[in-house]
Protein backbone atom coordinates (compact mmCIF):
# COMPACT_ATOMS: atom_id res chain seq x y z
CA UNK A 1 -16.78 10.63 -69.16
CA UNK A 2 -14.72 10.35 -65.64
CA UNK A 3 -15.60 13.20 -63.07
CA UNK A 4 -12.94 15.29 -61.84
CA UNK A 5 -12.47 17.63 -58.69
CA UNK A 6 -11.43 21.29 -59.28
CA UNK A 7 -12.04 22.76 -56.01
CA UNK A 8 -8.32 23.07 -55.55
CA UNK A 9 -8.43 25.66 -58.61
CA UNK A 10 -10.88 27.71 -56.71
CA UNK A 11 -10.24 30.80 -54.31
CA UNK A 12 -11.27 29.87 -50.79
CA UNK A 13 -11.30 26.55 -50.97
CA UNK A 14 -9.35 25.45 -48.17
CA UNK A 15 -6.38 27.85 -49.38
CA UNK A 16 -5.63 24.85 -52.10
CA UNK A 17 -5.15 27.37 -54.88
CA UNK A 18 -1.94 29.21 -53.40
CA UNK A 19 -0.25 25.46 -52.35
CA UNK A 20 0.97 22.25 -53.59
CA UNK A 21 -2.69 20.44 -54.59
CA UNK A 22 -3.56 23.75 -56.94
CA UNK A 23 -0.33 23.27 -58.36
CA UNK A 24 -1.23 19.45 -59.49
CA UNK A 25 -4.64 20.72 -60.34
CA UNK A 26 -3.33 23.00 -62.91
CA UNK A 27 -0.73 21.25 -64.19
CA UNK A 28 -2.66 17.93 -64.16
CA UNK A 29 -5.67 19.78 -65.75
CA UNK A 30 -3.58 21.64 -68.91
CA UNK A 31 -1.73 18.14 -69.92
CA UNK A 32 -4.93 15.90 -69.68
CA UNK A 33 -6.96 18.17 -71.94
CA UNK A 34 -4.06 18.40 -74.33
CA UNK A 35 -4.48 14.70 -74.98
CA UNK A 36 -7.77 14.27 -74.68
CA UNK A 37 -11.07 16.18 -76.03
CA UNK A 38 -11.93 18.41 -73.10
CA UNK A 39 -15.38 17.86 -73.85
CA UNK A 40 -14.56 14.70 -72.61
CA UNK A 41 -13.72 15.14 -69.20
CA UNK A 42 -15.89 17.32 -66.62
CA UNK A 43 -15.18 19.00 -63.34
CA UNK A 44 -16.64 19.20 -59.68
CA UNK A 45 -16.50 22.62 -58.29
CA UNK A 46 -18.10 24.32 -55.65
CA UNK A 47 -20.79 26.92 -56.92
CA UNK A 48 -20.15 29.57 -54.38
CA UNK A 49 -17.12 30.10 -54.79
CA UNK A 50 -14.87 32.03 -58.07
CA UNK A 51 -14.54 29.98 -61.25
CA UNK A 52 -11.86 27.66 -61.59
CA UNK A 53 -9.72 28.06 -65.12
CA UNK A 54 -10.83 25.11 -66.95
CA UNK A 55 -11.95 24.69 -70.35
CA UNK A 56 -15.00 26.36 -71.41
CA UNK A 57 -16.20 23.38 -73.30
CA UNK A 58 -15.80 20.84 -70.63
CA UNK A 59 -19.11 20.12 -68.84
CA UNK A 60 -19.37 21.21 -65.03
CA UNK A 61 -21.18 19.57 -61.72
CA UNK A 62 -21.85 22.87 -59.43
CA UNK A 63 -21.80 21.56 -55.73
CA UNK A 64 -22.72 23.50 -52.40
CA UNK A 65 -21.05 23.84 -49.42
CA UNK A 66 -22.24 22.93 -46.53
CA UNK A 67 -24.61 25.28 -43.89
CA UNK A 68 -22.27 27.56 -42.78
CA UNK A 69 -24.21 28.66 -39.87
CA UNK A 70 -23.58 25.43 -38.23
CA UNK A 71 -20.05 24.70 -36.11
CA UNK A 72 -17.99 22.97 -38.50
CA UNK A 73 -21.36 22.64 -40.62
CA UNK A 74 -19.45 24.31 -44.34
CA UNK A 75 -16.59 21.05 -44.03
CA UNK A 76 -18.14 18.12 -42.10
CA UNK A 77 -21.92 18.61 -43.60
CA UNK A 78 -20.55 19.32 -47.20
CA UNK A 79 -18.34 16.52 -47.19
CA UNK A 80 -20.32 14.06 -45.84
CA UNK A 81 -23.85 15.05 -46.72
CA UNK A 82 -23.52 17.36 -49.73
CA UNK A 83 -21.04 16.27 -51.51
CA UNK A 84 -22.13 12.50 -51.63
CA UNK A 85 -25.80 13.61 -53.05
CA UNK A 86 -24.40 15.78 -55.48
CA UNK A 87 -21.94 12.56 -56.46
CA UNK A 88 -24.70 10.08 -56.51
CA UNK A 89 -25.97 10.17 -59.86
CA UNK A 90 -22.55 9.96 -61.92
CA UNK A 91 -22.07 6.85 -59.91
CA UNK A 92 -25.36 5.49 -60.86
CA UNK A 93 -24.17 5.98 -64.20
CA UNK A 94 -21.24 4.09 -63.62
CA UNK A 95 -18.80 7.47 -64.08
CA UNK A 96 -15.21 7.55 -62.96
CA UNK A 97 -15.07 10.10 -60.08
CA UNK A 98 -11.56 11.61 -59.22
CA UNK A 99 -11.11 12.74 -55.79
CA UNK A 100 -7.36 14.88 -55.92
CA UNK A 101 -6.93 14.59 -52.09
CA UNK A 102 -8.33 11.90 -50.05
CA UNK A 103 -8.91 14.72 -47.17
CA UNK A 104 -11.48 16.15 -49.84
CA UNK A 105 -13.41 12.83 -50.77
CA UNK A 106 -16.81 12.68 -49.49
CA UNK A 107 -17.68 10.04 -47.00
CA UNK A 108 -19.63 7.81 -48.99
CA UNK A 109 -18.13 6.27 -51.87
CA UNK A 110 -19.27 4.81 -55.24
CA UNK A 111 -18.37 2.63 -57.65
CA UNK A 112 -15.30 3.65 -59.59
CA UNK A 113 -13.64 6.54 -57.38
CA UNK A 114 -10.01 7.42 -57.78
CA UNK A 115 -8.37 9.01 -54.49
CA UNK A 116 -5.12 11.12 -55.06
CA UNK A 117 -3.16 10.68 -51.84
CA UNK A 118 -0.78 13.66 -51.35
CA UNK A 119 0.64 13.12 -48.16
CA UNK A 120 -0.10 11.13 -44.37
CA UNK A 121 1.38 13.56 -42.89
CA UNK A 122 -0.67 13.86 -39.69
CA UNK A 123 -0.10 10.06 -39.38
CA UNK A 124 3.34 10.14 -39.50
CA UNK A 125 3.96 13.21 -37.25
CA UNK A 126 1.11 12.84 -35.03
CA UNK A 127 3.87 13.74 -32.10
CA UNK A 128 4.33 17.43 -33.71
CA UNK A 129 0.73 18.12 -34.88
CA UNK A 130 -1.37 16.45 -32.28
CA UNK A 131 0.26 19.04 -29.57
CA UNK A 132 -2.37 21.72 -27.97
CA UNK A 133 -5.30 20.12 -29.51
CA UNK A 134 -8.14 17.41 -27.95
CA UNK A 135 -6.35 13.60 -28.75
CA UNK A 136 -9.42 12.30 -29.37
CA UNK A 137 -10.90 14.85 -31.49
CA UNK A 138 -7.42 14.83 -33.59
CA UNK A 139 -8.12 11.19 -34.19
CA UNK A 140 -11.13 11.44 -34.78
CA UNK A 141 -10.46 13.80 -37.60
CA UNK A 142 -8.15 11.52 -39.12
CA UNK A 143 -10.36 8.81 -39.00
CA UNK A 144 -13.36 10.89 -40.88
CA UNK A 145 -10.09 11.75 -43.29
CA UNK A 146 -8.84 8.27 -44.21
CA UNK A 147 -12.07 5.96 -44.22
CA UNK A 148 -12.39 6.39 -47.35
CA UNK A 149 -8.79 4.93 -49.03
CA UNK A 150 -9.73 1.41 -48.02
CA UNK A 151 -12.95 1.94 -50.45
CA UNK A 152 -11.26 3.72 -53.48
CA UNK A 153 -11.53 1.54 -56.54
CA UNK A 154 -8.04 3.28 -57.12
CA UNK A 155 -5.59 5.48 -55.44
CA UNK A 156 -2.71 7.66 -57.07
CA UNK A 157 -0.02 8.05 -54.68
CA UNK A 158 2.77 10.73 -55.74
CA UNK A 159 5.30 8.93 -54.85
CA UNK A 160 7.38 5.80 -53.74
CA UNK A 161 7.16 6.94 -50.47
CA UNK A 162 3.49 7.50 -50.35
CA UNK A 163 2.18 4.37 -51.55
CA UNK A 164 4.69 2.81 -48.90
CA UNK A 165 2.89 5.21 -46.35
CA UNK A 166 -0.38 3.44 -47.38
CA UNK A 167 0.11 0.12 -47.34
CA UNK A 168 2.61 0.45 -43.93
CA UNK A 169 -0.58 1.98 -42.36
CA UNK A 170 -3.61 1.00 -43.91
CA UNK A 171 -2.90 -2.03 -45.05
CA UNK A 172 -4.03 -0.86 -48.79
CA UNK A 173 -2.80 -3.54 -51.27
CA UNK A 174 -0.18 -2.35 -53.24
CA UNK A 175 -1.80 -3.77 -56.68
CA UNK A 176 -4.58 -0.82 -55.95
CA UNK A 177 -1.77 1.67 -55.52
CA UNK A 178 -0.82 3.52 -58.75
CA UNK A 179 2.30 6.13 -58.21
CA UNK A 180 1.50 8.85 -60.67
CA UNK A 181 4.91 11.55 -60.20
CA UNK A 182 4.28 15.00 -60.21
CA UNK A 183 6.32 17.36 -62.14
CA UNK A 184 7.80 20.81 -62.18
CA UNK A 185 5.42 23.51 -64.17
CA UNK A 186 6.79 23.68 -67.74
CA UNK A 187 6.96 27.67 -67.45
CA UNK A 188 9.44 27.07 -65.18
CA UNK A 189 13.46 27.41 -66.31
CA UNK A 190 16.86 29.41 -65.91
CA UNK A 191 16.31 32.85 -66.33
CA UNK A 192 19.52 33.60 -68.85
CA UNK A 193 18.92 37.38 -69.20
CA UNK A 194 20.67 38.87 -65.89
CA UNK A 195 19.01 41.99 -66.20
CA UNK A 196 15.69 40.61 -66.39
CA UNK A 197 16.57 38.46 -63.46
CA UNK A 198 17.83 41.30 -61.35
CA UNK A 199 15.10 43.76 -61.91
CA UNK A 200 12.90 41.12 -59.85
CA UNK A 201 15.15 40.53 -57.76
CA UNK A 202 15.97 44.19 -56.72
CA UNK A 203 11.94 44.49 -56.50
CA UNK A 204 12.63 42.10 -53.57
CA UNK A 205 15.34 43.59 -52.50
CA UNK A 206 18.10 40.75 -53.36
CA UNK A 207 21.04 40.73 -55.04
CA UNK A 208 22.20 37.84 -57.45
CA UNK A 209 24.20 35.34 -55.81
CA UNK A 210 23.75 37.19 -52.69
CA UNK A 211 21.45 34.77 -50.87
CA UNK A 212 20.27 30.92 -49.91
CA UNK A 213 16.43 30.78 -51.04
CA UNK A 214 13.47 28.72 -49.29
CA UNK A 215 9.65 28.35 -50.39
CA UNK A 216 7.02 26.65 -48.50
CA UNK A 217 5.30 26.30 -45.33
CA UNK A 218 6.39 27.09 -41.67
CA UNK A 219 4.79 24.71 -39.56
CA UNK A 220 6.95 22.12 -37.69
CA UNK A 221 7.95 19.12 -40.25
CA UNK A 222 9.01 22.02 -42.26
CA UNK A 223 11.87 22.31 -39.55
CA UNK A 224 12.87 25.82 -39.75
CA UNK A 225 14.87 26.40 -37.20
CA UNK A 226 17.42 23.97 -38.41
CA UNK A 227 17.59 25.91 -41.17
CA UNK A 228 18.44 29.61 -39.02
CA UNK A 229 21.03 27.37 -36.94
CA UNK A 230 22.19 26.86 -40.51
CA UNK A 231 22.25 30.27 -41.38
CA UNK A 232 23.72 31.26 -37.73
CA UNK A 233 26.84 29.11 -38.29
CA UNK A 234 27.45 30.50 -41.84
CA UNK A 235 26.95 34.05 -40.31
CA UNK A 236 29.49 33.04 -37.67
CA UNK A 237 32.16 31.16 -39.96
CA UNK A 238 32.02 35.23 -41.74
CA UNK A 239 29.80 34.61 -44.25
CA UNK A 240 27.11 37.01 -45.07
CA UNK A 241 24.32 34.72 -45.59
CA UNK A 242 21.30 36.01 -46.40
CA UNK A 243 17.71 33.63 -46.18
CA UNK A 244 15.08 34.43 -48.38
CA UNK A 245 11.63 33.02 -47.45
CA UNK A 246 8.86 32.94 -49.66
CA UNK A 247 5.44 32.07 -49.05
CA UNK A 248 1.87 33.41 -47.41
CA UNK A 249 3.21 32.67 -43.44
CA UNK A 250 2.12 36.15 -41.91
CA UNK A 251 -0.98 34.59 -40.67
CA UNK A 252 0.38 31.31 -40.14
CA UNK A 253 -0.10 30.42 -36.23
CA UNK A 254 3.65 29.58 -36.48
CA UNK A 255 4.37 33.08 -37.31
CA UNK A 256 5.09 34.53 -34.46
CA UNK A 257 7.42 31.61 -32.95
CA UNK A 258 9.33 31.51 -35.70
CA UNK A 259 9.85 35.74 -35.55
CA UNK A 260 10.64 35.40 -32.21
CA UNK A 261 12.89 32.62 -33.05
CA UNK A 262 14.64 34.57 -35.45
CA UNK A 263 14.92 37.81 -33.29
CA UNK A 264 16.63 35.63 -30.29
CA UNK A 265 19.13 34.49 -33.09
CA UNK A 266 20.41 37.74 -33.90
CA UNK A 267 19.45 36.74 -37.24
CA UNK A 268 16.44 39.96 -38.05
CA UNK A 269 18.80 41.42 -40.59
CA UNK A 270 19.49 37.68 -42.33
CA UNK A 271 16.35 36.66 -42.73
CA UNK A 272 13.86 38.38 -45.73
CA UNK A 273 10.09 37.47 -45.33
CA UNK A 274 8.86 37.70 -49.25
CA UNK A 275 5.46 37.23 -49.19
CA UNK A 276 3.52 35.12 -51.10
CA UNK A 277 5.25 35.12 -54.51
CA UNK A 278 3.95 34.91 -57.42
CA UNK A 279 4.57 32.41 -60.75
CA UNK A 280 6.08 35.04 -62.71
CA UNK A 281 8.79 36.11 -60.28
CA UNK A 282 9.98 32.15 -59.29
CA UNK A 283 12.20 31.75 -62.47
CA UNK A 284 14.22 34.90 -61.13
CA UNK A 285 14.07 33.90 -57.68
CA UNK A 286 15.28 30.49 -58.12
CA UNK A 287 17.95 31.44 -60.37
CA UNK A 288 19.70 33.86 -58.58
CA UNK A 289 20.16 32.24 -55.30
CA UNK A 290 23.55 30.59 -53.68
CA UNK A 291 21.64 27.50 -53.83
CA UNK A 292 17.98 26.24 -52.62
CA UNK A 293 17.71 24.86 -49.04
CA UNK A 294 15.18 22.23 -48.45
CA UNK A 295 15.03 21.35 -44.40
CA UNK A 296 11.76 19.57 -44.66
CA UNK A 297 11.32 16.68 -42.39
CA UNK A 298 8.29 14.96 -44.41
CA UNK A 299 6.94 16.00 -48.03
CA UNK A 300 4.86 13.49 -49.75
CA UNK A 301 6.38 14.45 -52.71
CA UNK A 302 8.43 17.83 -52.89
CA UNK A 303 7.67 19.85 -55.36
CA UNK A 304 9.86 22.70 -54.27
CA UNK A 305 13.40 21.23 -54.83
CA UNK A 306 12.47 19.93 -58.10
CA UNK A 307 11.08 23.31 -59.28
CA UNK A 308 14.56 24.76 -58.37
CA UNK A 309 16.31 22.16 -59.81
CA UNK A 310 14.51 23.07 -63.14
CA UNK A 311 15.29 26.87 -62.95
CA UNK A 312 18.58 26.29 -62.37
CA UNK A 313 19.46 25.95 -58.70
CA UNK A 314 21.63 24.17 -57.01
CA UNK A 315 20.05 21.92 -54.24
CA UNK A 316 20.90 21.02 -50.13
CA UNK A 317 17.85 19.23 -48.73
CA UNK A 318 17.26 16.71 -46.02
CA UNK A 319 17.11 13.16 -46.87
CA UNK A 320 13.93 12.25 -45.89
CA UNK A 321 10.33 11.00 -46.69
CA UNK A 322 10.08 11.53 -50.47
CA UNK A 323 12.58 13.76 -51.06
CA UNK A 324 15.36 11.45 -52.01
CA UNK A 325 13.37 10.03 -54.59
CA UNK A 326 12.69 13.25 -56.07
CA UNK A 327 16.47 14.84 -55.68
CA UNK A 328 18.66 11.81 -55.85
CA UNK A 329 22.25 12.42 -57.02
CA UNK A 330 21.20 15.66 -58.37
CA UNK A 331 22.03 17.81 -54.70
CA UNK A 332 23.23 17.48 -51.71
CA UNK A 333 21.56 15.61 -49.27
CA UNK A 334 22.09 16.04 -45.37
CA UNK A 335 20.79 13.51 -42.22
CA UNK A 336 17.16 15.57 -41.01
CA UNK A 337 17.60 17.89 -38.32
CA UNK A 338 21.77 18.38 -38.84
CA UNK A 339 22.49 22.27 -38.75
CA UNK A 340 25.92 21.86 -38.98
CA UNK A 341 25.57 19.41 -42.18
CA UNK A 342 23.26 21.67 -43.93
CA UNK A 343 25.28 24.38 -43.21
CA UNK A 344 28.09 22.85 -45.07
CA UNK A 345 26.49 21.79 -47.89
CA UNK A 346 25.35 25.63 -48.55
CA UNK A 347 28.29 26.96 -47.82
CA UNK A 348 30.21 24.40 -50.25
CA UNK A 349 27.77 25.12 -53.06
CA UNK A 350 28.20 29.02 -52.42
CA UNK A 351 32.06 28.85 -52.06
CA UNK A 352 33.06 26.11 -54.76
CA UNK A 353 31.91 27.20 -58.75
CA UNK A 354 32.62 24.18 -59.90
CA UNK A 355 30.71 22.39 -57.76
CA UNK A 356 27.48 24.45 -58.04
CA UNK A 357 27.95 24.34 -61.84
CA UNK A 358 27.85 20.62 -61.35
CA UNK A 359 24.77 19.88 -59.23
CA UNK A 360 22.93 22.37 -61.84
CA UNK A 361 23.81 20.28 -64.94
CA UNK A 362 22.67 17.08 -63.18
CA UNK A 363 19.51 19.61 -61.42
CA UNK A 364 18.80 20.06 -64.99
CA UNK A 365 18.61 15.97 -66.06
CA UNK A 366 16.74 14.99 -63.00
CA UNK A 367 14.31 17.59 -63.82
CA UNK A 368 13.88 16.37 -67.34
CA UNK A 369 12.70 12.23 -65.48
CA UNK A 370 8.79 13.98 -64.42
CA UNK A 371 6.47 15.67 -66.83
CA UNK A 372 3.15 16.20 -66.62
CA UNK A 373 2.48 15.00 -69.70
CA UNK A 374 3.78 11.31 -68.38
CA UNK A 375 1.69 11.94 -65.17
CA UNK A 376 -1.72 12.98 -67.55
CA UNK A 377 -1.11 9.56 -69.63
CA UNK A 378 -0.61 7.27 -66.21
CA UNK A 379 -3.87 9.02 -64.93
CA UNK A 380 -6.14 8.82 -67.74
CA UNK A 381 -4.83 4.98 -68.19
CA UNK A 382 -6.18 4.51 -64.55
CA UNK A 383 -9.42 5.71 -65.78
CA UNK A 384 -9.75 3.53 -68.59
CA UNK A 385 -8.66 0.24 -66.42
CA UNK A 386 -11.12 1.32 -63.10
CA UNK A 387 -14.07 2.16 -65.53
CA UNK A 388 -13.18 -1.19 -67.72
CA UNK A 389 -12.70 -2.89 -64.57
CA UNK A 390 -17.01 -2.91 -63.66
């Protein structure tokens, strides 16, 4: 019976619900137990935290956090103290234990561990997020963070481009590497009914057609300032662009840079601030844009473009990291950090019909080459081989 994290599913826990990793967790989660008994499989999660939406017949292992009174004591002591003893006897036992995020796996490994790596991001842009904090201490982190991939039995990467990031910088053989795709959530599609489209849309004050759409993060590889230079030069060529940005940034450090940002652009009027959004209203929001814009200057995967790809969007992203993998042929792809570029590709999918009508047929196909239920069968195979394996 293999052993699988759920913390991501739970409130609180290191604000995985709301992002990418609680996506995979739910996803991954709902396809695996529709193949398998979910009385065979059982879940980690922490026990002081809200329940995670699993199965009520698949068994649990309850773990605490760390002391929380101690600097740093609820992360460092928990993961490399806690988490380890609580871990201990289903490796006795010779248990698969799945790890969903190497940043989560405790420090001590057993036998039979499978790592999910989502991303190196830090590795890979240690210029842009080693800035304003202690060099050594920033290593150090990453150290304490990545120890632990050259002992996994097994390690999913998401994509191409991850398992390249691992064995270009760890040195991880690529026969332990197993790329396991994710996929777009199979509630998502077009939203035919226009008025059930618009009456989101008007609760978020958008018209059809009446704006470029962006979801995710707004820290620095997310690049969004070439994205307002974008919108600046549309503005200026007479369009009436509109930007609508959704996701929980208000308390984002980068907040108030990129506000100011958008103030010294001229652009307060262009730019909408949604909020964090939730699954019910993404359909809408992703069908009734001009198109999707992607500026993103590393994604270990990139979930985003491929969920508006599946409801219906037309695509301009940057071609870099994993994102070409995911998008292909499907959009238009533009050299990382090119305003001008991206700005043509929106406006070309916003002036020419045809062409947007194109790019959402082939959205549609590429959408259709990941599943979950693909990703559930390559991950429960990689059970079976690491717990046949001894």
């Amino acid at each position: 019976m293999p052993l699988i994290d759920a913390r991501a599913l739970q409130p609180g826990y290191k604000e995985h619900a709301q992002r990418g990793i609680g996506r995979y967790a739910k996803s991954l989660f709902a396809a695996m137990t529709a193949q398998v008994d979910p009385a065979d499989l059982s879940f980690i999660q922490r026990r002081d935290l809200p329940q995670p939406e699993l199965p009520p017949q698949s068994p649990r292992l309850a773990v605490g956090p760390g002391p929380q009174r101690l600097p740093g004591g609820e992360r460092l002591v928990g993961q490399y103290w806690t988490l380890p003893r609580a871990l201990a006897p289903a490796w006795k036992q010779g248990r698969v234990v799945h790890i969903l995020s190497h940043a989560d796996a405790p420090a001590r490994l057993g036998p039979r561990t499978v790592l999910t790596c989502q991303d190196l991001i830090f590795q890979r842009m240690e210029d842009i997020y080693i800035k304003g904090r202690n060099a050594l201490a920033f290593r150090a982190a990453r150290w304490l963070e990545t120890r632990c991939l050259s002992r996994a039995a097994r390690i999913l990467a998401i994509s191409e481009c991850t398992k390249r990031d691992l064995v270009e910088l760890y040195r991880i053989p690529p026969e332990r590497i197993t790329v396991v795709p994710l996929a777009a959530d199979p509630g998502l599609a077009p939203v035919e009914d226009p008025a059930a489209r618009d009456e989101v849309l008007r609760r978020y004050g958008l018209d059809a057609g009446g704006y470029y759409f962006y979801l995710g993060g707004i820290d620095p590889r997310k690049d969004l300032p070439t994205l307002l230079r974008a919108l600046l030069i549309l503005r200026e060529q007479g369009r009436p662009a509109v930007l609508a940005l959704a996701g929980k940034v208000e308390r984002d450090k980068h907040y108030p840079a990129l506000t100011r940002l958008i103030a010294e652009m001229g652009l307060g009027e262009a730019v909408r601030f949604l909020g964090f959004v939730p699954d019910r209203d993404l359909p809408a929001l992703y069908s009734g844009a001009t198109a999707f814009a992607f500026p993103s200057l590393y994604e270990g995967f990139g979930l985003p473009p491929l969920e508006a790809m599946a409801c219906g969007a037309p695509v301009a992203a940057v071609r870099a990291a994993a994102v070409p993998e995911v998008v292909e042929e499907a959009g238009i792809l533009v050299p990382p950090g090119d305003a001008r570029a991206l700005a043509e590709a929106l406006a070309a999918l916003g002036d020419d019909t045809e062409l947007a009508r194109r790019y959402r047929a082939l959205g549609a196909k590429q959408t259709a080459r990941f599943s979950w239920e693909r990703a559930a069968t390559q991950t429960l195979a990689v059970y079976e081989e690491v717990a046949s394996a001894g």
